[in-house]
N, C-alpha and C. Protein backbone atom coordinates (compact mmCIF):
# COMPACT_ATOMS: atom_id res chain seq x y z
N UNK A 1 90.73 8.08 207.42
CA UNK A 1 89.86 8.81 208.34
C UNK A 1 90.27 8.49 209.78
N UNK A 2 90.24 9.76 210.75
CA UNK A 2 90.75 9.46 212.22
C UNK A 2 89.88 8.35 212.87
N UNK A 3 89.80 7.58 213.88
CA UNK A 3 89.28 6.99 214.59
C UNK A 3 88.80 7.80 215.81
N UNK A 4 87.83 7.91 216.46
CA UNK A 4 87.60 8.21 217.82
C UNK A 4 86.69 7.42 218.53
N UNK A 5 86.81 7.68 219.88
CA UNK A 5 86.33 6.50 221.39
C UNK A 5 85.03 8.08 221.24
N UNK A 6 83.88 6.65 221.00
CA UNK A 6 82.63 7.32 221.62
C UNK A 6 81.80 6.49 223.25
N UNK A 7 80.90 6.91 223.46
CA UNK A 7 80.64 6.34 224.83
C UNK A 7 78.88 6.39 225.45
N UNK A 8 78.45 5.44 225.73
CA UNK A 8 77.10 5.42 226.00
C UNK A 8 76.88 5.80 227.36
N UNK A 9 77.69 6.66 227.97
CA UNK A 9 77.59 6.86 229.85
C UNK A 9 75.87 7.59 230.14
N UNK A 10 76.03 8.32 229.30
CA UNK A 10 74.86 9.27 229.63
C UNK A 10 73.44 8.05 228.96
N UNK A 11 73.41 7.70 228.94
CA UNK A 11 72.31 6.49 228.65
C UNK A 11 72.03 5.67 229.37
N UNK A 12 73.21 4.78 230.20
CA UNK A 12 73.29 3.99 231.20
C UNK A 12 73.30 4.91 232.10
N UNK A 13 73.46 6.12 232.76
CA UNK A 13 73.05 6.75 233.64
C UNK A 13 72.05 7.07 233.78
N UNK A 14 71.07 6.88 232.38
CA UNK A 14 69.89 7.35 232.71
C UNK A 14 69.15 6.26 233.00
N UNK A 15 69.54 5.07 232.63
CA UNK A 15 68.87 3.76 232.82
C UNK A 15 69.00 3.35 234.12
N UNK A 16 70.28 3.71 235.06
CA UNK A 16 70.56 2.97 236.05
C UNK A 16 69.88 4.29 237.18
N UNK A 17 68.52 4.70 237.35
CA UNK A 17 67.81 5.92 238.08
C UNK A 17 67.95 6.88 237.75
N UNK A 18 68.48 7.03 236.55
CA UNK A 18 68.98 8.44 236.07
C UNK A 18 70.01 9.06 237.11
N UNK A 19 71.43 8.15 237.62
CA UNK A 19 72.41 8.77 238.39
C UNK A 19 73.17 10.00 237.70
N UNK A 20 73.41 10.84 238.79
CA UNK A 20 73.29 12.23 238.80
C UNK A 20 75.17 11.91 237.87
N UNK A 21 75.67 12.97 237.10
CA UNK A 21 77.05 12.92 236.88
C UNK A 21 78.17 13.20 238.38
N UNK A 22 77.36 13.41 239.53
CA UNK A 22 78.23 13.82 240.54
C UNK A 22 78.41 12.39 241.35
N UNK A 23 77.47 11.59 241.34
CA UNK A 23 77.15 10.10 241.87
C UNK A 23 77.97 9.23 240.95
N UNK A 24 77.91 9.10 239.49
CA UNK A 24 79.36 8.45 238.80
C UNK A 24 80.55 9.02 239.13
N UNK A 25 80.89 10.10 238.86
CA UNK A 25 82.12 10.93 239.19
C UNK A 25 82.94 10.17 240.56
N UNK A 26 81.91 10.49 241.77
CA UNK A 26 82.59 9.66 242.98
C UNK A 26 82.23 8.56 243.44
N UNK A 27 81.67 7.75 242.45
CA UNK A 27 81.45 5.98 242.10
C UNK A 27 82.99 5.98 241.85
N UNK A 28 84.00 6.26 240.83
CA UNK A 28 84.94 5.87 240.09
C UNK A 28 86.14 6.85 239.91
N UNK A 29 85.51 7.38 241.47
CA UNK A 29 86.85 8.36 241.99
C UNK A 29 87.48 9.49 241.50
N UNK A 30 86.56 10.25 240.76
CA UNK A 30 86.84 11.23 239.42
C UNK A 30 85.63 12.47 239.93
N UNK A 31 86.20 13.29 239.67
CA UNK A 31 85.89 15.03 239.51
C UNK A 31 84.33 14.69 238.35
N UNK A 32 83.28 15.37 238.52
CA UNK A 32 81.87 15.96 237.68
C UNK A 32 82.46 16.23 237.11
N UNK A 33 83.69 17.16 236.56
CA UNK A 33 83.91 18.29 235.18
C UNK A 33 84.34 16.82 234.07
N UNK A 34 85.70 15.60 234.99
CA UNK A 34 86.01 14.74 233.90
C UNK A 34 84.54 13.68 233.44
N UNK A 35 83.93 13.52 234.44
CA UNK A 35 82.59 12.77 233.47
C UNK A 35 82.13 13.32 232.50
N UNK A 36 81.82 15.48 232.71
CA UNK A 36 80.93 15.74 231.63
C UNK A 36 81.93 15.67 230.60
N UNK A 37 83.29 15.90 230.93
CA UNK A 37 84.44 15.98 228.95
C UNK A 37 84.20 14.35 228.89
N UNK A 38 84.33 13.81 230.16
CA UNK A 38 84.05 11.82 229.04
C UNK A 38 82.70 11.59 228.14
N UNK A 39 81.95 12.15 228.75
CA UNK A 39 80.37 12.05 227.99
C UNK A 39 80.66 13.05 226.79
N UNK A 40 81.05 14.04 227.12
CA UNK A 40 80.67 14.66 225.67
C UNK A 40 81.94 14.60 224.34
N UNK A 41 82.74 13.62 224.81
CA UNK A 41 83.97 12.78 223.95
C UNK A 41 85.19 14.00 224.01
N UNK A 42 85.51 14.88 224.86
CA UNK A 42 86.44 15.93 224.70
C UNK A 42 87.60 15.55 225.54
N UNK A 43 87.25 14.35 226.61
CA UNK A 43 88.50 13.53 226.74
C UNK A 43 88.05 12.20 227.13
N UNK A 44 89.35 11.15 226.76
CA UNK A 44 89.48 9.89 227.18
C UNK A 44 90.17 9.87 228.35
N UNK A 45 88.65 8.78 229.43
CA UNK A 45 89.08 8.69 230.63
C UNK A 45 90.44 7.37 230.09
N UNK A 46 91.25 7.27 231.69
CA UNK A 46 92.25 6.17 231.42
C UNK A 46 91.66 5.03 231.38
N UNK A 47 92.81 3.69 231.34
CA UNK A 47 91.57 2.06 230.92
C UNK A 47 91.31 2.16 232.49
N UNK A 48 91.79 2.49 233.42
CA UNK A 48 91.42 2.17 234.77
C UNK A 48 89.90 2.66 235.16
N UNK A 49 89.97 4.23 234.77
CA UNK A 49 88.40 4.72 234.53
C UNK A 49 87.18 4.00 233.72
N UNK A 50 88.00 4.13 232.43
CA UNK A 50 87.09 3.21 231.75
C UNK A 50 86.09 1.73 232.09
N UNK A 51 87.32 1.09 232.59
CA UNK A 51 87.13 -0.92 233.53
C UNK A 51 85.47 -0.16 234.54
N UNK A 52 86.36 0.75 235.51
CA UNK A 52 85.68 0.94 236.87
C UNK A 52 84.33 1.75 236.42
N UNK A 53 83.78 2.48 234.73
CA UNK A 53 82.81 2.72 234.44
C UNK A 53 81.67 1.95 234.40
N UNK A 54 82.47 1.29 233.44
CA UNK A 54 81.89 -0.02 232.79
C UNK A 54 81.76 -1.42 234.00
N UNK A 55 82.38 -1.79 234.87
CA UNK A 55 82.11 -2.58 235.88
C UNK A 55 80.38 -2.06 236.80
N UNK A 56 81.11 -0.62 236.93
CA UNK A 56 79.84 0.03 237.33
C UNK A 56 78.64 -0.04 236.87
N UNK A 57 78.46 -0.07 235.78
CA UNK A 57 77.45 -0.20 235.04
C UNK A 57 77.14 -1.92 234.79
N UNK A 58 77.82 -2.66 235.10
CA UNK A 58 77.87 -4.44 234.78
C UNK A 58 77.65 -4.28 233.43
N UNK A 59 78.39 -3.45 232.77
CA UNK A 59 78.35 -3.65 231.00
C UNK A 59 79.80 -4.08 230.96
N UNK A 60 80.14 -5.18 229.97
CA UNK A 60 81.24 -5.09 229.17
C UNK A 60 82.12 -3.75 229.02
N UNK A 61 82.91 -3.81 228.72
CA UNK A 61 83.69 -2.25 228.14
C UNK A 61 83.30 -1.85 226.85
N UNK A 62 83.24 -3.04 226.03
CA UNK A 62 82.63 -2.59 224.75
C UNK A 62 81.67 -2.33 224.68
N UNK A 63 80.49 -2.08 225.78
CA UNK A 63 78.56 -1.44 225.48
C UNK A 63 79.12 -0.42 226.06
N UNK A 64 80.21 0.22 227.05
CA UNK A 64 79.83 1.99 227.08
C UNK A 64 81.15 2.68 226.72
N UNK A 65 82.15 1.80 225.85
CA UNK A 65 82.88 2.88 225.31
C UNK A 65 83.33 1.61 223.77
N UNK A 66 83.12 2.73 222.42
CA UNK A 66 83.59 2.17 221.09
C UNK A 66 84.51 3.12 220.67
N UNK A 67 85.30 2.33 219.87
CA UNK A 67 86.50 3.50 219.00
C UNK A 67 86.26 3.03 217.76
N UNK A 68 85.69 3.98 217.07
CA UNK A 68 85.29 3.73 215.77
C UNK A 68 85.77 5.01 214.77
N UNK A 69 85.48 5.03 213.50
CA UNK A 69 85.58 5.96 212.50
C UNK A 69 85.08 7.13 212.45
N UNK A 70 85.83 8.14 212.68
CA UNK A 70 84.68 9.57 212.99
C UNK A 70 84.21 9.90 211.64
N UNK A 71 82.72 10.12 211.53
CA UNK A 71 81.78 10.79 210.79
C UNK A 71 81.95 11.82 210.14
């Protein structure tokens, strides 16, 4: 079975004031369109995106992005 990178962004965005996808986007130097394909798993940001998500959020890398077994 394939593996795929899922991601908790839209959760911690809602936790951290509910920041808007345009307020992450230029937190971590990235375009609204690539947050909504990172949230809705239709692409993988790079590890640089990824680090600077997840720093953002003071989560580990492993609480807002897993690569696990697709369903």
């Amino acid at each position: 079975m394939a593996k795929v990178i899922t991601n908790n962004i839209r959760k911690l965005r809602f936790e951290h004031q509910e920041m808007t996808q345009q307020k992450l986007a230029d937190s971590v130097s990235v375009s609204r369109q690539t947050i909504v394909a990172i949230e809705k798993g239709k692409y993988s940001p790079s590890l640089e995106v990824a680090f600077k998500i997840a720093d953002l959020f003071e989560q580990p890398i492993s609480q807002v992005f897993t690569y696990q077994e697709d369903h």
